[in-house]
C-alpha atoms as a PDB file:
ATOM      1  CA  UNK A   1      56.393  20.839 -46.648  1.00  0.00           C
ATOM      2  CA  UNK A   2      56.021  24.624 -47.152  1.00  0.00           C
ATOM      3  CA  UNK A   3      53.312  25.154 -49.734  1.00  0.00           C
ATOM      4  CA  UNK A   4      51.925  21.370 -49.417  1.00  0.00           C
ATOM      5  CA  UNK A   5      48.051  21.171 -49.094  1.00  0.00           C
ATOM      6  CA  UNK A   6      47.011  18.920 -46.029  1.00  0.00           C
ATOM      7  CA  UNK A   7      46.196  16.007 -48.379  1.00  0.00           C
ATOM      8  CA  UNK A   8      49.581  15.919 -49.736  1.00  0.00           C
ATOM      9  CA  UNK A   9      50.856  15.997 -45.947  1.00  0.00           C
ATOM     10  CA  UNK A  10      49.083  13.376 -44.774  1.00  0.00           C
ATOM     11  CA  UNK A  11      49.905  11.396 -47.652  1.00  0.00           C
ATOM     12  CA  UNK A  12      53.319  11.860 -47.004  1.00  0.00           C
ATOM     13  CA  UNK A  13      53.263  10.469 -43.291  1.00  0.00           C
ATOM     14  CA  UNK A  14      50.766   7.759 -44.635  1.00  0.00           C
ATOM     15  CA  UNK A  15      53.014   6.436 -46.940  1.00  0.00           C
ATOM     16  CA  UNK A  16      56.192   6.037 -44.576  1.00  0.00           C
ATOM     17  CA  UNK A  17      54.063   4.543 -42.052  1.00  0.00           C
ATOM     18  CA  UNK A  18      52.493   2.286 -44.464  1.00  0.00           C
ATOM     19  CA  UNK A  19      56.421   0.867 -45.227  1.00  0.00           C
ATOM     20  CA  UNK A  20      56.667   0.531 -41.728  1.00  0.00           C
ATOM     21  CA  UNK A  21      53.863  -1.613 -40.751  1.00  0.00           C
ATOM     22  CA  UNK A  22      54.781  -3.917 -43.834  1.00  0.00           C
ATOM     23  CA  UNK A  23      58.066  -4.193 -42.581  1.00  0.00           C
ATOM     24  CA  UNK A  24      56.871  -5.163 -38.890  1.00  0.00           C
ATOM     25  CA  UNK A  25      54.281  -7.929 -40.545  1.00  0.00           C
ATOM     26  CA  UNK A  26      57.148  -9.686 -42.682  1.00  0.00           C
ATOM     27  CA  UNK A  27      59.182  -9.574 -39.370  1.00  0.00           C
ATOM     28  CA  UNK A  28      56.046 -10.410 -37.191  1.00  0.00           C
ATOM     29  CA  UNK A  29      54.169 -12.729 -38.623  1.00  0.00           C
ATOM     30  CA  UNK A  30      56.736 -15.117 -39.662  1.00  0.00           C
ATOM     31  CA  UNK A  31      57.990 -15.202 -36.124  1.00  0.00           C
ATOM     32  CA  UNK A  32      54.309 -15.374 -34.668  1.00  0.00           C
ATOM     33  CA  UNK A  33      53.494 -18.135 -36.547  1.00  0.00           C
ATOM     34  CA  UNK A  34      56.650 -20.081 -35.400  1.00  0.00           C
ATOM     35  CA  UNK A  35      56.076 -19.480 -32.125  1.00  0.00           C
ATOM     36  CA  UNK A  36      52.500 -20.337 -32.091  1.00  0.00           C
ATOM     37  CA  UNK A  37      52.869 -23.442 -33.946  1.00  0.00           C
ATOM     38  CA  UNK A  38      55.866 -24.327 -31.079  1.00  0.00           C
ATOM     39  CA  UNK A  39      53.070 -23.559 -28.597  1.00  0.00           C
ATOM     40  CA  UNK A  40      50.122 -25.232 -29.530  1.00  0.00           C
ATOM     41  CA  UNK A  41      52.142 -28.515 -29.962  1.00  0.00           C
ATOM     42  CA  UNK A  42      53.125 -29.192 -26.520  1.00  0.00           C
ATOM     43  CA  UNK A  43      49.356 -29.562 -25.523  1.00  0.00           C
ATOM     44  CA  UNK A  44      47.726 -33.335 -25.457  1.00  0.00           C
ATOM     45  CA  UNK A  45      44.541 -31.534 -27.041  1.00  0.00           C
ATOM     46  CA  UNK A  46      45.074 -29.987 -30.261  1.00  0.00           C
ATOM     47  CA  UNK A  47      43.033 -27.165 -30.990  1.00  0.00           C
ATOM     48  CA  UNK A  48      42.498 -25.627 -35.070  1.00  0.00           C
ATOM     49  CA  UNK A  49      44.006 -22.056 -34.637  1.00  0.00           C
ATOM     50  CA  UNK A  50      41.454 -19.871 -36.727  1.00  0.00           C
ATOM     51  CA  UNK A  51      43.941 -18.417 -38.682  1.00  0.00           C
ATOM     52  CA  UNK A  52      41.449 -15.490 -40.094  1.00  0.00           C
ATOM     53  CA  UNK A  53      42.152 -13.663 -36.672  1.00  0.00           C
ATOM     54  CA  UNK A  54      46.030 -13.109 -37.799  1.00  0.00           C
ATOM     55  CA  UNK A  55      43.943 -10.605 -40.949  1.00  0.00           C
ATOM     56  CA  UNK A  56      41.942  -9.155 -38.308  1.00  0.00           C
ATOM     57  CA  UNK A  57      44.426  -8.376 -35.954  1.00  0.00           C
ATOM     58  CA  UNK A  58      46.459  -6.869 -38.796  1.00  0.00           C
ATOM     59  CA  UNK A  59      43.427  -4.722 -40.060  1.00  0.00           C
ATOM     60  CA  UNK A  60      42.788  -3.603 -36.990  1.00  0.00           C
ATOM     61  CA  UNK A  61      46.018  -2.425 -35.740  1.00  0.00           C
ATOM     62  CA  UNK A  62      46.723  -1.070 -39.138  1.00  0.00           C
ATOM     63  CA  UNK A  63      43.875   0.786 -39.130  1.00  0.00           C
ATOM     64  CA  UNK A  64      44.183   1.710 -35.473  1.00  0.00           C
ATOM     65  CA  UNK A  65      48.007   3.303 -36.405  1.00  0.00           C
ATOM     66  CA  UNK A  66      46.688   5.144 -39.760  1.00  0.00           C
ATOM     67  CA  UNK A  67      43.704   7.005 -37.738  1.00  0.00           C
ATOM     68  CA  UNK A  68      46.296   7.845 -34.773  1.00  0.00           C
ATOM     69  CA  UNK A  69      48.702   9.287 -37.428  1.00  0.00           C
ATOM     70  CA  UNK A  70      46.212  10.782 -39.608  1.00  0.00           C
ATOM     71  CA  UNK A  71      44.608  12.538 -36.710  1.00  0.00           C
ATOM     72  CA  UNK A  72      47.713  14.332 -35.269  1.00  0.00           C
ATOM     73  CA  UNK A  73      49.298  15.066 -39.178  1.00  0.00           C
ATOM     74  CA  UNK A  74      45.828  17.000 -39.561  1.00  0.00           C
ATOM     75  CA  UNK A  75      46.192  19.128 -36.026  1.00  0.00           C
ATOM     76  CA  UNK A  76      49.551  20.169 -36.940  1.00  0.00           C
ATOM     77  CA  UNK A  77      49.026  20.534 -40.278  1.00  0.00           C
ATOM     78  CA  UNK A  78      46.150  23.339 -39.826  1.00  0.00           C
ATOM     79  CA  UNK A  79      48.502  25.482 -37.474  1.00  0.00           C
ATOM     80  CA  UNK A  80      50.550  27.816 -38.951  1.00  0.00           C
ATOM     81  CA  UNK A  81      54.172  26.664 -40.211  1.00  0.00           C
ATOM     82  CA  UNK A  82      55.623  29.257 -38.082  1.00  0.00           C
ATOM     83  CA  UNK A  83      53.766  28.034 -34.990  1.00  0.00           C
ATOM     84  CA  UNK A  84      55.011  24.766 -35.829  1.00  0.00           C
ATOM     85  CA  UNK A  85      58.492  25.497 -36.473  1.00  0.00           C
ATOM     86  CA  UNK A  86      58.761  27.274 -33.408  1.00  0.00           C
ATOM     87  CA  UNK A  87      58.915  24.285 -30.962  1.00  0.00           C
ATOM     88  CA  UNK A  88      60.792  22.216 -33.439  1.00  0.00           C
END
């Protein structure tokens, strides 16, 4: 990372975090709708599910992870490298 500007940093963290949250959805979300669906049909009163909350929910943790990440990259990635290598 020596001689990378902060952009290329953060990209860097970005982009493995990026493959991680896809790889939690196509885990998740098959396995949330399964249960769900399980759930909902053992009431006597069906409810519609609205399923646009599954997008929001996934926006908004996304989003939530990438600004967490993004901060932090940026705090260590204006110190000095031999700052930061010292408490590695």
């Amino acid at each position: 990372v020596l001689g990378a500007s902060i952009p290329q940093i953060l990209a860097i963290f970005y982009r493995e975090f990026v493959v991680l949250i896809g790889a939690a959805l196509l885990i998740g979300l098959p396995v949330y709708y399964w249960g769900l669906s399980g759930w909902l049909q053992n009431f006597n009163l069906r409810i519609d599910f609205p399923w646009y909350l599954i997008g929001v929910a996934v926006v908004v943790v996304t989003l939530f992870v990438l600004l967490t990440v993004g901060i932090q990259t940026y705090r260590v990635a204006r110190q000095k490298p031999a700052t930061t290598l010292r408490y590695e």
